[in-house]
C-alpha atoms as a PDB file:
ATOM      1  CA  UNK A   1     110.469  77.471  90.210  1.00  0.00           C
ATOM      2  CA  UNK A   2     109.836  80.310  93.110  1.00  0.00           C
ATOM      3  CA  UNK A   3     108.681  83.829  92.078  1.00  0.00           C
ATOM      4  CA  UNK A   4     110.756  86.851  93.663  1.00  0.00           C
ATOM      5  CA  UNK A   5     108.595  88.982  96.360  1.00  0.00           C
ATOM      6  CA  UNK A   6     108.606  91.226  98.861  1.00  0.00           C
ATOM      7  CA  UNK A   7     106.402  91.834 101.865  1.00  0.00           C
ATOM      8  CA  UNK A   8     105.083  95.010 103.434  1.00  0.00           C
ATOM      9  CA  UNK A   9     103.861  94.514 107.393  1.00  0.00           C
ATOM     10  CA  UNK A  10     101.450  97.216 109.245  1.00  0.00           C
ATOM     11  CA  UNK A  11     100.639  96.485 112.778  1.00  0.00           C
ATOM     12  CA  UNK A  12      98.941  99.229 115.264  1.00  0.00           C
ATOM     13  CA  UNK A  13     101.785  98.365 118.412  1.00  0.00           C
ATOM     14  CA  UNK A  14     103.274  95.566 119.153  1.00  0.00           C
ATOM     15  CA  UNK A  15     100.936  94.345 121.744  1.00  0.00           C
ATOM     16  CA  UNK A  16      98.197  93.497 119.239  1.00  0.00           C
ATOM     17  CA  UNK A  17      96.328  90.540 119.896  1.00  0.00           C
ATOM     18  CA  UNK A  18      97.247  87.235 117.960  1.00  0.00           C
ATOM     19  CA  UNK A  19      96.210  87.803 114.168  1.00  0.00           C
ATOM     20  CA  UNK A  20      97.197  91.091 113.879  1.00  0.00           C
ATOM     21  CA  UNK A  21     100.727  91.307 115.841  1.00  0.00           C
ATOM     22  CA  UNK A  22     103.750  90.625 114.018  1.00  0.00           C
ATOM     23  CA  UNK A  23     105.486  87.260 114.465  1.00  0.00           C
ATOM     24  CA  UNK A  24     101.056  86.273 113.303  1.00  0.00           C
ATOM     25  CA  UNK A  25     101.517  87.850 110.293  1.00  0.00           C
ATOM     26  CA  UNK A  26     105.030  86.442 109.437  1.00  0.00           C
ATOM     27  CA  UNK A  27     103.612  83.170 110.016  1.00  0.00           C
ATOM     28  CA  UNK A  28     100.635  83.655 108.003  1.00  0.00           C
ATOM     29  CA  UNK A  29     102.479  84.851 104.994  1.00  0.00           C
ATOM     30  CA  UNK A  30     105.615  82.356 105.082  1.00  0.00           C
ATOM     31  CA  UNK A  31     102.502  79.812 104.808  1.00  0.00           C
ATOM     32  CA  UNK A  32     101.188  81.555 102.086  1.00  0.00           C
ATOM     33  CA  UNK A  33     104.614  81.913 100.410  1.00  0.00           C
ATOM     34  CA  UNK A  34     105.297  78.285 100.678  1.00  0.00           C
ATOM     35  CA  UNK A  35     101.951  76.986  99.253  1.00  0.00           C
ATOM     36  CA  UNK A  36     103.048  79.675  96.120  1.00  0.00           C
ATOM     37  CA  UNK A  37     106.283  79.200  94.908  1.00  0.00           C
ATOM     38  CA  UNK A  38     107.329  82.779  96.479  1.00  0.00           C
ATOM     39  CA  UNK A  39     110.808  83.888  97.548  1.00  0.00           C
ATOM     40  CA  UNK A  40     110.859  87.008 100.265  1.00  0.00           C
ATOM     41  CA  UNK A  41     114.022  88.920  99.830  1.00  0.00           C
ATOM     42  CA  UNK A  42     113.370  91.815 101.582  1.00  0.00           C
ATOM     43  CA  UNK A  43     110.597  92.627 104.203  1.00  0.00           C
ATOM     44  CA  UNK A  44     109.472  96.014 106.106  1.00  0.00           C
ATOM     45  CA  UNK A  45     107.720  96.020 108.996  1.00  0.00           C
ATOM     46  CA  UNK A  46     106.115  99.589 110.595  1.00  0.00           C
ATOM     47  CA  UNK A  47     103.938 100.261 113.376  1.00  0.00           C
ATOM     48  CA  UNK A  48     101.258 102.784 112.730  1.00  0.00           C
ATOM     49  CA  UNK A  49     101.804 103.911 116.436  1.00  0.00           C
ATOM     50  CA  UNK A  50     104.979 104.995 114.705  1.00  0.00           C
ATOM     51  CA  UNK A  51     105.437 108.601 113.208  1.00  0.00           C
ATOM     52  CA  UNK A  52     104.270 109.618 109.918  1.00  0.00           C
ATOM     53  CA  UNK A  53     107.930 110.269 108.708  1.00  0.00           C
ATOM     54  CA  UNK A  54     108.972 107.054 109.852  1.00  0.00           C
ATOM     55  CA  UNK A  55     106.048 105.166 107.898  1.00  0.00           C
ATOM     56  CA  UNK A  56     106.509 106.838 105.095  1.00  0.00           C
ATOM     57  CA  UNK A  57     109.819 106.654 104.562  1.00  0.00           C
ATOM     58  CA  UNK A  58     109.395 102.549 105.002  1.00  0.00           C
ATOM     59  CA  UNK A  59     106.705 102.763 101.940  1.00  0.00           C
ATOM     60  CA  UNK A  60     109.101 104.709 100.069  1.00  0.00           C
ATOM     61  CA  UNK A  61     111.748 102.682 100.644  1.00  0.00           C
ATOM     62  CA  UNK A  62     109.735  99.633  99.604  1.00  0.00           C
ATOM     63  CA  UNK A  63     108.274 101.398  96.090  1.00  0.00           C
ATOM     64  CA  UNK A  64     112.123 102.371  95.427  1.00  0.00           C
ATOM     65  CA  UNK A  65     112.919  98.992  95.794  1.00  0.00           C
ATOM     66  CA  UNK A  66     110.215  97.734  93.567  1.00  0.00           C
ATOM     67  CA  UNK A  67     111.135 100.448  90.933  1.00  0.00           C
ATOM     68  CA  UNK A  68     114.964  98.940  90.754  1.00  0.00           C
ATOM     69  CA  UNK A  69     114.383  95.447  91.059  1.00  0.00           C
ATOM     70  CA  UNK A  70     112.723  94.365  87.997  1.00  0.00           C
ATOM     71  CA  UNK A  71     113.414  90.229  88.924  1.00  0.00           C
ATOM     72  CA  UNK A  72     111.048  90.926  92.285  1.00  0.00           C
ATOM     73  CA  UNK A  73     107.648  91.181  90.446  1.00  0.00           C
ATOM     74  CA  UNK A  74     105.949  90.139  93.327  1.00  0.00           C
ATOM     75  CA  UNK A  75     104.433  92.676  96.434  1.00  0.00           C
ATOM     76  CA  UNK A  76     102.660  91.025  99.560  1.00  0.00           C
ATOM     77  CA  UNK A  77     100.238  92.544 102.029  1.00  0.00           C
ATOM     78  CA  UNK A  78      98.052  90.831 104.510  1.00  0.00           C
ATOM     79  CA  UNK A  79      95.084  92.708 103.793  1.00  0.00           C
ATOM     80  CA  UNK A  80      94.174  96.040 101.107  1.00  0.00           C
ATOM     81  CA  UNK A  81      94.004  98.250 104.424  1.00  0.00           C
ATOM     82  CA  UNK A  82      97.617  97.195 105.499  1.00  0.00           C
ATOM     83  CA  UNK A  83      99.255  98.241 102.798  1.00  0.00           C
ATOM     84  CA  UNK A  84      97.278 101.554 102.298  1.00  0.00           C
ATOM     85  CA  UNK A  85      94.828 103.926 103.033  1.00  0.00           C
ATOM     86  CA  UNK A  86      94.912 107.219 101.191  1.00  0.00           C
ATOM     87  CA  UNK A  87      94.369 107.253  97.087  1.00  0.00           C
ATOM     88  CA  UNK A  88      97.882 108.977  97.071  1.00  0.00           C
ATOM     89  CA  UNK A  89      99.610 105.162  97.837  1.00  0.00           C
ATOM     90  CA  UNK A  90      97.447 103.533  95.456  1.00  0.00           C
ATOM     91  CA  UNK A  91      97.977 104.785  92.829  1.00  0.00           C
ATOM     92  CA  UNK A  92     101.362 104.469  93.606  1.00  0.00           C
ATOM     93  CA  UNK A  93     100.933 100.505  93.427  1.00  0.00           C
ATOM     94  CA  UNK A  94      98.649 100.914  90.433  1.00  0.00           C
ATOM     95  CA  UNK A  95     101.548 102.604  88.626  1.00  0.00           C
ATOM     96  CA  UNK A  96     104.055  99.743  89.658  1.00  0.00           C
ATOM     97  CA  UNK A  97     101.585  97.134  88.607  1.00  0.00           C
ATOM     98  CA  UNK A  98     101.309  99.229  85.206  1.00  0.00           C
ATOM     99  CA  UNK A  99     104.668 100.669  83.873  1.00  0.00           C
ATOM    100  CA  UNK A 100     106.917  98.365  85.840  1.00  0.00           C
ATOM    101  CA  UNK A 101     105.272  94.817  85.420  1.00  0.00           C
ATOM    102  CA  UNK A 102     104.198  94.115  89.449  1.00  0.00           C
ATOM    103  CA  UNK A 103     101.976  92.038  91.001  1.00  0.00           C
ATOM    104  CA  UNK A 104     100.016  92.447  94.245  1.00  0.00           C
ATOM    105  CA  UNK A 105      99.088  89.736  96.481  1.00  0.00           C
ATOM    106  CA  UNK A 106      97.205  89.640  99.436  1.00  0.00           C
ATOM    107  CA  UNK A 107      97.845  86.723 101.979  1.00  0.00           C
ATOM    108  CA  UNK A 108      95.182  86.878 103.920  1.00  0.00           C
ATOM    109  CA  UNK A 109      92.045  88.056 101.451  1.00  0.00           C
ATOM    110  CA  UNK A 110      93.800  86.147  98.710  1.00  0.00           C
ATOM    111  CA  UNK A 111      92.918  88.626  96.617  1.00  0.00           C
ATOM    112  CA  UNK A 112      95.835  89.333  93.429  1.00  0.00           C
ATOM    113  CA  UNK A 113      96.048  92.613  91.441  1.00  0.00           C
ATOM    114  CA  UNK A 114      98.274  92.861  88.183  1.00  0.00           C
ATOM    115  CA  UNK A 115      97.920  93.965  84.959  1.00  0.00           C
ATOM    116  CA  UNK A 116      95.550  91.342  83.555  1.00  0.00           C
ATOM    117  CA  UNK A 117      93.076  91.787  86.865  1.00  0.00           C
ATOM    118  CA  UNK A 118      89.646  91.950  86.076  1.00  0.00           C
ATOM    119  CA  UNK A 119      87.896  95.243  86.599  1.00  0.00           C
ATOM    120  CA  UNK A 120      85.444  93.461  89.434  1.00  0.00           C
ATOM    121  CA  UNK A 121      89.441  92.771  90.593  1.00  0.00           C
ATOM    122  CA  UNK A 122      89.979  96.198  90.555  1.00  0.00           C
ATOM    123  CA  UNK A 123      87.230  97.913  92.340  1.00  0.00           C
ATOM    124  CA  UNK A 124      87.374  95.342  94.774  1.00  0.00           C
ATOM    125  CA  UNK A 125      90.771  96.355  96.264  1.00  0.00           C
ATOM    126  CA  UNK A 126      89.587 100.353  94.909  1.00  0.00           C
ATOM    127  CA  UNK A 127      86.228 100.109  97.753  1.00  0.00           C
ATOM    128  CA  UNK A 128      88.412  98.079 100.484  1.00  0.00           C
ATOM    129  CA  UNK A 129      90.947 101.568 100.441  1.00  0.00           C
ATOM    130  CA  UNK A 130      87.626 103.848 100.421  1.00  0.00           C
ATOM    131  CA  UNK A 131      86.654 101.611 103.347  1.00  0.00           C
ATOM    132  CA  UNK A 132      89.989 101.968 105.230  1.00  0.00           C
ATOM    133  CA  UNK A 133      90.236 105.705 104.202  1.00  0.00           C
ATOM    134  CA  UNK A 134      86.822 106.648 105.677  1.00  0.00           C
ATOM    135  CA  UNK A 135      87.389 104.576 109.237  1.00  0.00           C
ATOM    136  CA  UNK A 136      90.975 106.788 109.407  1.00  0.00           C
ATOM    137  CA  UNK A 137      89.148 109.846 108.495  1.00  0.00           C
ATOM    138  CA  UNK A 138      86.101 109.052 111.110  1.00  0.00           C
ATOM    139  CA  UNK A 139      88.793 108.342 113.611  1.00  0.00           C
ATOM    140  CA  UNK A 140      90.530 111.890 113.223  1.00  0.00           C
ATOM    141  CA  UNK A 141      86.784 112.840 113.634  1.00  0.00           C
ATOM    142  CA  UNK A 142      86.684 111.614 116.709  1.00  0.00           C
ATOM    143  CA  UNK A 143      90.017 112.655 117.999  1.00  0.00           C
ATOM    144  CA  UNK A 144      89.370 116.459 117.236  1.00  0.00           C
ATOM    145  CA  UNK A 145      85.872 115.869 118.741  1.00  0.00           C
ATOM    146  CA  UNK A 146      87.564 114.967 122.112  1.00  0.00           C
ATOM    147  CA  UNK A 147      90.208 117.306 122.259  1.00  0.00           C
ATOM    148  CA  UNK A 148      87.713 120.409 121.756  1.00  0.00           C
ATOM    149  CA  UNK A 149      85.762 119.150 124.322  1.00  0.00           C
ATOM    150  CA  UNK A 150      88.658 118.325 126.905  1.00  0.00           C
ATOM    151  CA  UNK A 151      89.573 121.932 125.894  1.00  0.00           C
ATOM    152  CA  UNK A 152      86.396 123.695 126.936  1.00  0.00           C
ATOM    153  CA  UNK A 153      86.100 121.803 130.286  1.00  0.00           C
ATOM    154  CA  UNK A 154      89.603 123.424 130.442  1.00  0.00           C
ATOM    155  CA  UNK A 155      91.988 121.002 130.377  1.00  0.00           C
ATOM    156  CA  UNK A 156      95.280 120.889 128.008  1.00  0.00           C
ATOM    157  CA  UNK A 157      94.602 118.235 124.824  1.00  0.00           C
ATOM    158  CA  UNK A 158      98.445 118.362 123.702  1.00  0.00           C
ATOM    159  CA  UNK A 159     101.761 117.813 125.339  1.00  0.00           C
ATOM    160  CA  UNK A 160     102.294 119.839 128.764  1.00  0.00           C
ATOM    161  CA  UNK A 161     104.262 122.628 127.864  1.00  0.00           C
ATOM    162  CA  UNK A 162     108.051 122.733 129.435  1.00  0.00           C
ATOM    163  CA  UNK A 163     107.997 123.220 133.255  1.00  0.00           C
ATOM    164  CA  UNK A 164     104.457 120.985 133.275  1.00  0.00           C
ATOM    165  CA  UNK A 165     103.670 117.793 133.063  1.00  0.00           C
ATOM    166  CA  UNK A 166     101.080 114.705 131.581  1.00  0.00           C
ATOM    167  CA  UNK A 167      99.198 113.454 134.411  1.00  0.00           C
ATOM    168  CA  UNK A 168      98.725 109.638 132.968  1.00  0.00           C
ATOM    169  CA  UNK A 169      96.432 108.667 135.825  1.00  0.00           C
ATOM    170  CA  UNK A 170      93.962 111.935 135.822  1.00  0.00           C
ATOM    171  CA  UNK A 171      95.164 113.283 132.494  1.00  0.00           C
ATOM    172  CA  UNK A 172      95.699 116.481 134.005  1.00  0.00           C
ATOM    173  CA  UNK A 173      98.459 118.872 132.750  1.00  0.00           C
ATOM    174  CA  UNK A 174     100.403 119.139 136.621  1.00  0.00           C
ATOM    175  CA  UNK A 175     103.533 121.478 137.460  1.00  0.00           C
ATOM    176  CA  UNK A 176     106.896 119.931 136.917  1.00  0.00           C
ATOM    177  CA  UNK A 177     108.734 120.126 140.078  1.00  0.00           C
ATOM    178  CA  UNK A 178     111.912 119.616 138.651  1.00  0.00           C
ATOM    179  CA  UNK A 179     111.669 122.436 135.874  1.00  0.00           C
ATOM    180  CA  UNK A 180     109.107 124.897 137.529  1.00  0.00           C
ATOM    181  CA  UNK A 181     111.351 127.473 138.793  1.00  0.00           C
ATOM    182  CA  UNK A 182     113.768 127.087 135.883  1.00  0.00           C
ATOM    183  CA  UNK A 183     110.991 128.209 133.603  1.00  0.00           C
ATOM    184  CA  UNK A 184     109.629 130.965 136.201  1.00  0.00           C
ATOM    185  CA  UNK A 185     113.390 132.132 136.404  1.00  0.00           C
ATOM    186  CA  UNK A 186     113.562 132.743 133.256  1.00  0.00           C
ATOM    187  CA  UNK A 187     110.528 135.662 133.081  1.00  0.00           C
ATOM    188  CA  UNK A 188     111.672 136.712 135.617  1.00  0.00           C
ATOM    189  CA  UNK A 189     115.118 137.182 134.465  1.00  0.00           C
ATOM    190  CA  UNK A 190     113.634 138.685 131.202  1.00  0.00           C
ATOM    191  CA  UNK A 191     111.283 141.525 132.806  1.00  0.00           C
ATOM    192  CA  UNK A 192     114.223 143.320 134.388  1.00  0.00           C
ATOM    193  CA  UNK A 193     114.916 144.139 130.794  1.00  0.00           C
ATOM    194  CA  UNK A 194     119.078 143.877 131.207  1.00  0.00           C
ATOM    195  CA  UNK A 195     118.879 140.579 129.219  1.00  0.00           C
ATOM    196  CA  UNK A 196     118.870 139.239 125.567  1.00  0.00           C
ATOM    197  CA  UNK A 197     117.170 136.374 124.344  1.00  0.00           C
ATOM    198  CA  UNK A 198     120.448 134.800 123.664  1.00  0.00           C
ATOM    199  CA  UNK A 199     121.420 135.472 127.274  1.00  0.00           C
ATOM    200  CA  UNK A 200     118.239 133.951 128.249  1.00  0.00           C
ATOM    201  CA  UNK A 201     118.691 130.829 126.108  1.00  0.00           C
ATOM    202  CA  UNK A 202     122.306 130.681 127.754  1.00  0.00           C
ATOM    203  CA  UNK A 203     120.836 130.719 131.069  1.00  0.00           C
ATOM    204  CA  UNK A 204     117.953 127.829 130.079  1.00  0.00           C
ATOM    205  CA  UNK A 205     121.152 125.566 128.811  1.00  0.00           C
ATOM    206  CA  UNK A 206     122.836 126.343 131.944  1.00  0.00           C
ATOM    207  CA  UNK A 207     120.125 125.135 134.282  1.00  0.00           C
ATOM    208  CA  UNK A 208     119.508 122.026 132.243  1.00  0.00           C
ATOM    209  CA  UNK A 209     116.385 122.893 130.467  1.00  0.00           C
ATOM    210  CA  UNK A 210     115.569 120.696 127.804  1.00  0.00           C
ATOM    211  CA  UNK A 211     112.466 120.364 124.572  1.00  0.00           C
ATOM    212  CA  UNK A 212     109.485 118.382 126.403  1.00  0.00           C
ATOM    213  CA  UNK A 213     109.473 115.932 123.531  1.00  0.00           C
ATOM    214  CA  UNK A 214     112.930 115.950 121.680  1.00  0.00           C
ATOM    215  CA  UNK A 215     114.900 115.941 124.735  1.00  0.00           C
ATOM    216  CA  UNK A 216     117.237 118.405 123.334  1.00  0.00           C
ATOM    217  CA  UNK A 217     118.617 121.961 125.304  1.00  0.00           C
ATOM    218  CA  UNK A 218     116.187 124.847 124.722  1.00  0.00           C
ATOM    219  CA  UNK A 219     117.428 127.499 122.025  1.00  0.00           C
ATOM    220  CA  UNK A 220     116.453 130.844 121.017  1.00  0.00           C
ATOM    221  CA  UNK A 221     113.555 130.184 119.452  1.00  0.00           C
ATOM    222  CA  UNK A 222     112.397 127.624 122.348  1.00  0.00           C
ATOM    223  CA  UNK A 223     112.770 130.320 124.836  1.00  0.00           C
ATOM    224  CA  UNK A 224     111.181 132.702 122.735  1.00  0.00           C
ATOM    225  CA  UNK A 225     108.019 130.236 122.327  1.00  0.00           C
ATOM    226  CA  UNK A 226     108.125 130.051 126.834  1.00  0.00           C
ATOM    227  CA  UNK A 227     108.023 134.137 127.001  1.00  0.00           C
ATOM    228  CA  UNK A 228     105.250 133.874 125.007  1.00  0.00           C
ATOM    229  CA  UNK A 229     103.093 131.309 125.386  1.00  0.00           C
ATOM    230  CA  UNK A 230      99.853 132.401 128.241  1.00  0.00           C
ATOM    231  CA  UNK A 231      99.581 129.050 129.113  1.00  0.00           C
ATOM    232  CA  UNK A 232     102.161 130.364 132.351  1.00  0.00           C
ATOM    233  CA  UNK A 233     100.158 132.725 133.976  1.00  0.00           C
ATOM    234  CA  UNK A 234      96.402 130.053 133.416  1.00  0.00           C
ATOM    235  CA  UNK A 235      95.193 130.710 129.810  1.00  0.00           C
ATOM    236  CA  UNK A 236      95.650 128.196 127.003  1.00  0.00           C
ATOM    237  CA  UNK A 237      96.239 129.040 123.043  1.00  0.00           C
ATOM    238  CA  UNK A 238      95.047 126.136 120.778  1.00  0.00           C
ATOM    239  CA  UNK A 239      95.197 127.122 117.213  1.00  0.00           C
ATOM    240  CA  UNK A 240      92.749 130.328 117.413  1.00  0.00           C
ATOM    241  CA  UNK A 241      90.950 129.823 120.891  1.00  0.00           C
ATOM    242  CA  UNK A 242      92.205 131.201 123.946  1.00  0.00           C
ATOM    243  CA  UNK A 243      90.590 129.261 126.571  1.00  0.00           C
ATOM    244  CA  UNK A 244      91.174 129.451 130.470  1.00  0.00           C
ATOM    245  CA  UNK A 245      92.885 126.353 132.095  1.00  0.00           C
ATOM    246  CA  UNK A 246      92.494 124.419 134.682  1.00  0.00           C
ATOM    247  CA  UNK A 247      96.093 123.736 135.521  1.00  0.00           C
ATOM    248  CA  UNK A 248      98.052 125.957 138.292  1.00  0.00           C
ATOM    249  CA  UNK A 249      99.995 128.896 136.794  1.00  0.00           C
ATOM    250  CA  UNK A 250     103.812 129.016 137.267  1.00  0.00           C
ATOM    251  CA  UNK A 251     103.423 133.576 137.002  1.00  0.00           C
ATOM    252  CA  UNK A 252     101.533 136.380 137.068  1.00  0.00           C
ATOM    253  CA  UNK A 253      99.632 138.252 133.888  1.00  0.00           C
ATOM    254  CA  UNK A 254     101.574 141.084 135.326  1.00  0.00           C
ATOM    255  CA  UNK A 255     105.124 139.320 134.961  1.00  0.00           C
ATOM    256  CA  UNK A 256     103.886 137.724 131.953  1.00  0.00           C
ATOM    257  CA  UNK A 257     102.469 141.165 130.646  1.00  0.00           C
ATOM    258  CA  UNK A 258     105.747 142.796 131.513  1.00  0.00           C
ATOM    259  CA  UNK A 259     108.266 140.000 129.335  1.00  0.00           C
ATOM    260  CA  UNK A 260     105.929 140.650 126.318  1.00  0.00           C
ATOM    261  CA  UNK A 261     106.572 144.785 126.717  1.00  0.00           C
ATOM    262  CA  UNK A 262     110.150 144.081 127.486  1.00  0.00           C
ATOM    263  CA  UNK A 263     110.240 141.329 123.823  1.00  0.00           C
ATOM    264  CA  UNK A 264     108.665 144.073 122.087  1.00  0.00           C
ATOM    265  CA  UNK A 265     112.258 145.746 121.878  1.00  0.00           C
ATOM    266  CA  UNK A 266     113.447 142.994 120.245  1.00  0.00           C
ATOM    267  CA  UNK A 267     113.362 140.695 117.336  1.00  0.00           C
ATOM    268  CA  UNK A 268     111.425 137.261 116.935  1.00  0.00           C
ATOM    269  CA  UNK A 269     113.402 134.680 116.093  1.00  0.00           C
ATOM    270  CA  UNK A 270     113.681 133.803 112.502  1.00  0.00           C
ATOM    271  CA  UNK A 271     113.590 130.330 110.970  1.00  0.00           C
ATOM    272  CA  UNK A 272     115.622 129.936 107.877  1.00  0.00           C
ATOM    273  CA  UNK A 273     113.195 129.320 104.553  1.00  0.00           C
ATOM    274  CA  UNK A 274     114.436 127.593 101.451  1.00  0.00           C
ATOM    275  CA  UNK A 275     113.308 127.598  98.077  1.00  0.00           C
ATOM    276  CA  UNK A 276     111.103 124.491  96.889  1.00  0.00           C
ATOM    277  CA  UNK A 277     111.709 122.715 100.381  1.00  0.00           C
ATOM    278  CA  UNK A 278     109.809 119.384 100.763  1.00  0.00           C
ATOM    279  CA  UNK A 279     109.629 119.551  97.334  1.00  0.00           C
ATOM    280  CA  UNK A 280     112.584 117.066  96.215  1.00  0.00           C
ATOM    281  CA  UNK A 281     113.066 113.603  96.698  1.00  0.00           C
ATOM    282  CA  UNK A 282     115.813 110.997  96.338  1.00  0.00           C
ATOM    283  CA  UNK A 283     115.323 108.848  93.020  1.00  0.00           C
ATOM    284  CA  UNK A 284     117.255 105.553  95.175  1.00  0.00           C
ATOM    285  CA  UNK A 285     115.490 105.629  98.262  1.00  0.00           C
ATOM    286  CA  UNK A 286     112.425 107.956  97.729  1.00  0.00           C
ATOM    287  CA  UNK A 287     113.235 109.919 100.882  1.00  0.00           C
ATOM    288  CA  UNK A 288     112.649 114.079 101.472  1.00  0.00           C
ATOM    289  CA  UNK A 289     116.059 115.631 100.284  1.00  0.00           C
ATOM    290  CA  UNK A 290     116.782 118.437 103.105  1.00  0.00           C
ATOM    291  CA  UNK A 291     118.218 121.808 103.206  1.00  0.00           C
ATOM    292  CA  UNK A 292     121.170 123.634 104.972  1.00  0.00           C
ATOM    293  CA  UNK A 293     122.743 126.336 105.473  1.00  0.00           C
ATOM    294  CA  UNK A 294     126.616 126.477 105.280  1.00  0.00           C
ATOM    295  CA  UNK A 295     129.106 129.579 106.043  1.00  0.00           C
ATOM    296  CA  UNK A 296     132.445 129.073 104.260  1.00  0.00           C
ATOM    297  CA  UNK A 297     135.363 131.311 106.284  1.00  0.00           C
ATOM    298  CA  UNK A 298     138.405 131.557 103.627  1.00  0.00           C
ATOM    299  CA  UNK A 299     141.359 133.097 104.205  1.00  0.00           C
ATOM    300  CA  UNK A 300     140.771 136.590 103.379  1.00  0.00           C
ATOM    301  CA  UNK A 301     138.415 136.910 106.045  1.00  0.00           C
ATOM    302  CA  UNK A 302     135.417 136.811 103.653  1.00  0.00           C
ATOM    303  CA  UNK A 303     132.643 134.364 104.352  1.00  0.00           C
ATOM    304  CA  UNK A 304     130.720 132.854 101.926  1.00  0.00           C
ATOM    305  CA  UNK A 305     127.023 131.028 102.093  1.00  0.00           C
END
């Protein structure tokens, strides 16, 4: 008689080297699996390369499915720090294992968790998450530790700005040739003072000019954060440091000094806020439950929100 399960995969890319790459750890557990009497009925599989969102909605999804399933009593892992490493998730599992009757099983430790677990049981898979937590927070450590210090040599640590661009091979931030005088256009446009930021943002979408990372045509608020930012005319703003750059400035502080007298005639962009947002969740999948707004024209001519 087989056991209902499902299985939970974590890999860092999928270039890892053989043990930890994917099609390794399918073959590990469907080993494991046959030599217990499990049947996998659903599987998720995540790269931790991936973004947050997208790893966290696959662990939601897979508790949701857990929580409405009561024949699959069966959760597989390869090891305690693939399937977690913050308390938050574990006691998630914890509270599966406890009010809804689960089991957790890890293929490659062979260690089990479930409600009649010894305590030794317990604190074993408790220290391996302590363990896994402290190597992700040491890592951040790290991270921070070598941005700040690409920052005060003056180089960029984050994502070139629009009308610049990554350097892989030096890791400089260099100018973009292509968008350069789109974005230097646009102060320049701006300082005469004849223009709104609307007519501004019509201009960017005119000329092509797209979000350095989503891809997707400047707005309002986009061009707002380019009039802004001193990063054009050679200093850079990283949370509450200014620091000079390295990298080649696309204006002048005068020009740039001149758009921020001209913007202080107008109005900063406003983003939208929403009461108690992030705050609920769908009960099927376990995902964020956004907000919008709406404008309802009826036939009077009155418009309703």
């Amino acid at each position: 008689m087989t056991t209902k399960a499902i299985r939970f995969f974590r890999v860092s890319s999928d270039r890892q080297e053989d043990g930890y790459s994917l099609p390794a750890q399918e073959r590990e557990s469907s080993e494991y699996e046959r030599r217990h009497g499990l049947e996998v009925v659903h599987s998720w599989a995540v790269a931790e390369s991936a973004k947050r969102s997208e790893v966290r909605k696959a662990f939601k999804e897979f508790v949701a499915f857990m929580r409405v399933n009561p024949s699959v009593k069966v959760m597989l892992f390869e090891k305690p720090d693939r399937m977690t490493r913050n308390f938050h998730d574990l006691c998630t599992i914890y509270d599966l294992i406890e009010k809804h009757h689960k089991e957790v099983q890890f293929f490659k430790t062979h260690l089990t968790i479930n409600e009649n677990s010894k305590s030794s049981d317990q604190l074993q898979l408790d220290v391996q998450v302590v363990l896994a937590r402290n190597f992700v927070n040491n890592l951040a450590e790290e991270v921070k530790k070598g941005l700040n210090e690409k920052l005060k040599d003056g180089g960029w640590p984050g994502a070139a700005p629009t009308g610049y661009l990554n350097d892989r091979i030096t890791r400089a931030t260099v100018i973009d040739p292509a968008r350069c005088e789109i974005v230097r256009k646009l102060f320049e446009v701006y300082a005469t003072g004849r223009y709104s930021l609307d007519q501004i943002a019509k201009i960017a979408q005119k000329e092509g000019l797209a979000h350095p990372l989503r891809k997707t045509s400047v707005k309002k608020s986009g061009v707002y954060h380019i009039l802004t930012n001193p990063f054009y005319f050679g200093l850079m703003k990283w949370k509450d440091q200014l620091v000079e750059g390295k990298h080649p400035p696309l204006i002048s502080k005068a020009l740039f000094d001149r758009v921020q007298f001209v913007l202080g005639g107008e109005k900063r962009p406003k983003t939208r806020k929403f009461a108690f947002r992030g705050f609920g969740v769908c009960g099927h999948c376990g995902s964020s439950i956004t907000a919008e707004f709406h404008t309802k024209h009826q036939k009077n001519g009155i418009s309703r929100s």
